[in-house]
N, C-alpha and C. Protein backbone atom coordinates (compact mmCIF):
# COMPACT_ATOMS: atom_id res chain seq x y z
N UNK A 1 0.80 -1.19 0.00
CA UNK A 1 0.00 0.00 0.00
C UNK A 1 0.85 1.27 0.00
N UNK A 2 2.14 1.42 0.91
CA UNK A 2 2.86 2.90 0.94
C UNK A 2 3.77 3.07 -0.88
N UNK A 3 3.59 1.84 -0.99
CA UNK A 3 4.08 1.70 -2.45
C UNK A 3 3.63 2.57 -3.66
N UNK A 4 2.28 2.35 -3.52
CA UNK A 4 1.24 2.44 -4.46
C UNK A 4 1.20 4.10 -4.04
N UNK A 5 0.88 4.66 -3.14
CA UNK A 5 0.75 5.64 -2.47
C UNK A 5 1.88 6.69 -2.83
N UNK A 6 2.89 6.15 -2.92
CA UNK A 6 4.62 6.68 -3.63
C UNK A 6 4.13 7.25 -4.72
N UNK A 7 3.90 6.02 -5.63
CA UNK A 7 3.87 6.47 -6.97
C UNK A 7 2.97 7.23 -6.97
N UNK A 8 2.09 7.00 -6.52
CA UNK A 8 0.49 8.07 -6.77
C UNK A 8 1.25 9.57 -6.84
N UNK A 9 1.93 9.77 -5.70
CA UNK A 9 2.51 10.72 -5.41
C UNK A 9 3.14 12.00 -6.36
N UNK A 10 4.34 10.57 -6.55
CA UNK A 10 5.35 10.93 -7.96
C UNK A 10 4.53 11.19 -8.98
N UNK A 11 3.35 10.64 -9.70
CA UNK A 11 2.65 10.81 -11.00
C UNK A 11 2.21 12.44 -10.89
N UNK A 12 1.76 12.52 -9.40
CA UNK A 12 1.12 14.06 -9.01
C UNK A 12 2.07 15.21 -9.28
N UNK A 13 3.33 14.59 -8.70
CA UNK A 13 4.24 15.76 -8.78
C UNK A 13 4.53 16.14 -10.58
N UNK A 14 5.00 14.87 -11.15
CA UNK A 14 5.09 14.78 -12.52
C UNK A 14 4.36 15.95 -13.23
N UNK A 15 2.84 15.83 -12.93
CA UNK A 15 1.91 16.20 -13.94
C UNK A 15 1.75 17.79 -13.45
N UNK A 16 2.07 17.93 -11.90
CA UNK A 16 2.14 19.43 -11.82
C UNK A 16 3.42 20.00 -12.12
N UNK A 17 4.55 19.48 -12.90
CA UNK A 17 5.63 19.93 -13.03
C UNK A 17 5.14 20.54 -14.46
N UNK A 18 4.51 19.76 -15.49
CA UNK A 18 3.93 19.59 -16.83
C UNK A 18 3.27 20.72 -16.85
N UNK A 19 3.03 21.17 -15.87
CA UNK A 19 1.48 22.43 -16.65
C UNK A 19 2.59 23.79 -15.90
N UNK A 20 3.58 23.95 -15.60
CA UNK A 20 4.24 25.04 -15.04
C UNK A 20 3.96 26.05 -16.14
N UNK A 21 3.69 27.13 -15.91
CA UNK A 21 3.70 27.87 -16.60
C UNK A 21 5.41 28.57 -17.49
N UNK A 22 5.11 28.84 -18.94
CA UNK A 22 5.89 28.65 -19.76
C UNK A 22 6.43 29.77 -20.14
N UNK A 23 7.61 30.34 -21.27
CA UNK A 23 7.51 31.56 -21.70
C UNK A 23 8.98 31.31 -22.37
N UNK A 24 9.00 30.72 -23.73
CA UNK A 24 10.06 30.61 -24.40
C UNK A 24 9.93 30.71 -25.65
N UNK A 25 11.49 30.94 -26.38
CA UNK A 25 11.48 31.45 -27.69
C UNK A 25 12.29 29.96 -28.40
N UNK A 26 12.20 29.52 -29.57
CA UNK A 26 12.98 28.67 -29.80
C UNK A 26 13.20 29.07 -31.88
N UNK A 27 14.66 29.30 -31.63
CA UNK A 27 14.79 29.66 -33.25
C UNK A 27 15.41 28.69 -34.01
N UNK A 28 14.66 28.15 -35.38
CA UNK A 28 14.84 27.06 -36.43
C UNK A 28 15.41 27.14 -37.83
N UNK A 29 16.22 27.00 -38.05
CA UNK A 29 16.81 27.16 -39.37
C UNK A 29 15.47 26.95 -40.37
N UNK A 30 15.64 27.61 -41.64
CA UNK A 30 14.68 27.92 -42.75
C UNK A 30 14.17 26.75 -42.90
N UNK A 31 15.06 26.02 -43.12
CA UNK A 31 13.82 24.34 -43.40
C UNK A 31 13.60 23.90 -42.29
N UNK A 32 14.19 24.04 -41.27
CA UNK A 32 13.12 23.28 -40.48
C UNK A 32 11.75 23.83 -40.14
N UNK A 33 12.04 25.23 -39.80
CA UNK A 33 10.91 26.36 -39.51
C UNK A 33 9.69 25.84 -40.91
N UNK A 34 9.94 25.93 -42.29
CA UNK A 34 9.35 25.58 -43.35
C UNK A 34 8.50 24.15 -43.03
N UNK A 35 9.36 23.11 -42.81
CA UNK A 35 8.43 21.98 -42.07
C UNK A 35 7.52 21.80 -41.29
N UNK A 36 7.84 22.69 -40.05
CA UNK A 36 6.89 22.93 -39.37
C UNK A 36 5.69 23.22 -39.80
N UNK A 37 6.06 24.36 -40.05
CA UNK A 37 4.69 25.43 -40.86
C UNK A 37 3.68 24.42 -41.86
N UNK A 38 4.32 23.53 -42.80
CA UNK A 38 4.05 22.66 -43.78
C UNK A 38 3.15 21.80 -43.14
N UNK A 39 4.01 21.16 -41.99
CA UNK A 39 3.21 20.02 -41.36
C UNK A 39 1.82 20.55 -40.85
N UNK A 40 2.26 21.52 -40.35
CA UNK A 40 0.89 22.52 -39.07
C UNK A 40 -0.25 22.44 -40.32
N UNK A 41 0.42 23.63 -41.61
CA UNK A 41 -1.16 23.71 -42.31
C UNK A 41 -1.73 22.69 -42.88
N UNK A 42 -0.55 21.45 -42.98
CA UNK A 42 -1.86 20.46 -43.69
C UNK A 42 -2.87 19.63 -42.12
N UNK A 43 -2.27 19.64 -41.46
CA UNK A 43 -2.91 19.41 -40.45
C UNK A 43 -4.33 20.19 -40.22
N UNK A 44 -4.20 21.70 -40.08
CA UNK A 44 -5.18 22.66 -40.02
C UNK A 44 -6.29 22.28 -40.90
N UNK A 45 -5.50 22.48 -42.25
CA UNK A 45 -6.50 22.35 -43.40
C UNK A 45 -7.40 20.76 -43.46
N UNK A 46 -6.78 19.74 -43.10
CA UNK A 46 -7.49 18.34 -42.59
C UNK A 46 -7.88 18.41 -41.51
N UNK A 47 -8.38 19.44 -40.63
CA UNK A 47 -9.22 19.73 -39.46
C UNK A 47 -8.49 18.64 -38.30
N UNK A 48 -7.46 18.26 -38.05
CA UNK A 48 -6.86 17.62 -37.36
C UNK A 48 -6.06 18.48 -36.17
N UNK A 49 -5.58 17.52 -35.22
CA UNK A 49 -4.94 17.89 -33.99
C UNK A 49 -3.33 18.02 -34.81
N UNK A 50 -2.59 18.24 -34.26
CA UNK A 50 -1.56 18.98 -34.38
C UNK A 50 -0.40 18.68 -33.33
N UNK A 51 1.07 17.74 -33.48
CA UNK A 51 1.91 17.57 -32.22
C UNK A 51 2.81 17.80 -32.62
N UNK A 52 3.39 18.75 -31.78
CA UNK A 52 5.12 19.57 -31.77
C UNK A 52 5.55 19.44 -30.80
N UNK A 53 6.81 19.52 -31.01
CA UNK A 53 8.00 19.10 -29.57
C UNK A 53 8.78 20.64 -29.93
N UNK A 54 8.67 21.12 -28.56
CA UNK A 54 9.21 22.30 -28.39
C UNK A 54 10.13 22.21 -26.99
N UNK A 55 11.47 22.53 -27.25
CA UNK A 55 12.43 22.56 -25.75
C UNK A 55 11.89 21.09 -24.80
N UNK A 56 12.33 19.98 -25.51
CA UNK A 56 11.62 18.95 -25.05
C UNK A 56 9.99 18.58 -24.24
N UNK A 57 9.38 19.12 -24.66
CA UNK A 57 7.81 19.51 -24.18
C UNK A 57 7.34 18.87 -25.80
N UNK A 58 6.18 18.07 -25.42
CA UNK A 58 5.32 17.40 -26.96
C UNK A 58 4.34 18.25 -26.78
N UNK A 59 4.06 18.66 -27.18
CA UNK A 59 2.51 19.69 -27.25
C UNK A 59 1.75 19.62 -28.22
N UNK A 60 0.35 18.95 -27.97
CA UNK A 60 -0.93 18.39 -28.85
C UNK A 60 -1.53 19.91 -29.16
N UNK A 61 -1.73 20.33 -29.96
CA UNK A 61 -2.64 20.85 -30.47
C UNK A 61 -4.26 20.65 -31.18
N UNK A 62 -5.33 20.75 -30.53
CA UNK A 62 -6.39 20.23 -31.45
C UNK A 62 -7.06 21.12 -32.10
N UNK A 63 -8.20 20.28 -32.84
CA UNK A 63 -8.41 20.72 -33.83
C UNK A 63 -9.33 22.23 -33.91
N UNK A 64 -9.82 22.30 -32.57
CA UNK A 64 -10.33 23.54 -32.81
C UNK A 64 -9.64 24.14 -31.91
N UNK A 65 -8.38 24.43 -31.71
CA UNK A 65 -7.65 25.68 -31.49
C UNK A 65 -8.10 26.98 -31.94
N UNK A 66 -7.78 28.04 -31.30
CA UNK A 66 -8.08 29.24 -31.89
C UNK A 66 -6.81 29.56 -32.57
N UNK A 67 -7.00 30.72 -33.75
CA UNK A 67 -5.47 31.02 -34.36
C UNK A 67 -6.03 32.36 -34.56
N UNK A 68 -4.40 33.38 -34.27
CA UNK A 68 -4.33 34.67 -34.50
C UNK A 68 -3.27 35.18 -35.33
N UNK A 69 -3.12 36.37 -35.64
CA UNK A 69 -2.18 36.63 -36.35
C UNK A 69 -1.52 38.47 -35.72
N UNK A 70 -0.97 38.12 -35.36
CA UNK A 70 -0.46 39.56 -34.04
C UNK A 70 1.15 40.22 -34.41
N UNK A 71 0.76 41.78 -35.26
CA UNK A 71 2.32 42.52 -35.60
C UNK A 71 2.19 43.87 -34.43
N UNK A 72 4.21 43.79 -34.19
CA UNK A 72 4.11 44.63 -33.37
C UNK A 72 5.22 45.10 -33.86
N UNK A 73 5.40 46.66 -33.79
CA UNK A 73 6.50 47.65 -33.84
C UNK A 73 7.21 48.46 -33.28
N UNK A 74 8.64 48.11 -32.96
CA UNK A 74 9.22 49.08 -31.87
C UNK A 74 10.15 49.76 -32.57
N UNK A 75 10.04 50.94 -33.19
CA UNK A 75 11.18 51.24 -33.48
C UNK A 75 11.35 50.88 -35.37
N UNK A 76 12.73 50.55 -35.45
CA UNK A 76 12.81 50.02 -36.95
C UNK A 76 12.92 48.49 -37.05
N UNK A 77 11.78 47.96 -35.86
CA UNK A 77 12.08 46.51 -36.25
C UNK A 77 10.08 46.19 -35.92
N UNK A 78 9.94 45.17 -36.77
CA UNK A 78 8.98 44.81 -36.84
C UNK A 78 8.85 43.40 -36.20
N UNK A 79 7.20 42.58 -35.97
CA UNK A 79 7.85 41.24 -35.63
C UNK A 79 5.88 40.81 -35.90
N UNK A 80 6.01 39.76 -36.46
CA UNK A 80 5.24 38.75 -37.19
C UNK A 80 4.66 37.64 -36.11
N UNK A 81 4.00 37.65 -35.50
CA UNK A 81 3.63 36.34 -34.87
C UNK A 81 2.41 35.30 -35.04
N UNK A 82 2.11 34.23 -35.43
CA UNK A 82 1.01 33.63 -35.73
C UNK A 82 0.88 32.77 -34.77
N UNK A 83 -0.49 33.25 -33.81
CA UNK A 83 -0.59 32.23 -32.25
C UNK A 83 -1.45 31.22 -32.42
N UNK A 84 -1.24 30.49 -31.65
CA UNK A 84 -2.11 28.97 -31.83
C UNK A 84 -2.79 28.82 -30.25
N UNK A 85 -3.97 29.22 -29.84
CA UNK A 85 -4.16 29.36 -28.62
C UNK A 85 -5.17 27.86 -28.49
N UNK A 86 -4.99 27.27 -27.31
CA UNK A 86 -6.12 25.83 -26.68
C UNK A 86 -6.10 25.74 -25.60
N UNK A 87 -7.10 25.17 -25.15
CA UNK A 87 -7.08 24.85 -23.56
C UNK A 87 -6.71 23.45 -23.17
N UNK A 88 -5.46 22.99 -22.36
CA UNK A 88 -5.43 22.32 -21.67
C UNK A 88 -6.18 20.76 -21.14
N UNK A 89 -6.10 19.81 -21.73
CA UNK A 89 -7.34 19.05 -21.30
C UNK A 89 -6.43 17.96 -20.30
N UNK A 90 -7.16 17.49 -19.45
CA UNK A 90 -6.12 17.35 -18.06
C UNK A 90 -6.65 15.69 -17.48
């Protein structure tokens, strides 16, 4: 029983380590970045879920994600972002 109780434990800690809140940048050479993108829209466009590995994190995306498209300017630099927002299913 204190066995079982361990692990229970450990799985708990695990899964609250998993949802820590996040805030990273990760930059991809042209083809890989291109792949991505490739893989994502045929995914999108086949109304499908969506899985990327980012900074060792797999992250499901489904199919009804919300998507945005958000430019911002500081100065003489511009910056392009296309967000993929979902909730969490636990």
């Amino acid at each position: 029983m204190p066995a079982r109780r361990a692990r229970r434990a450990r799985r708990a800690r695990r899964a609250r380590r998993a949802r820590r809140a996040r805030d990273l940048e990760r930059t991809y050479s042209r083809a890989q970045f291109v792949a991505k993108l490739r893989r994502f829209a045929d995914a999108i466009e086949g109304g499908k879920a969506f899985s990327i590995q980012v900074a060792n994190e797999r992250l499901r995306i489904p199919a009804d994600a919300e998507f945005n498209i958000e430019h911002e300017r500081a100065g003489r630099v511009d910056e392009l972002e296309f967000q993929i927002r979902w909730h969490a299913v636990d």
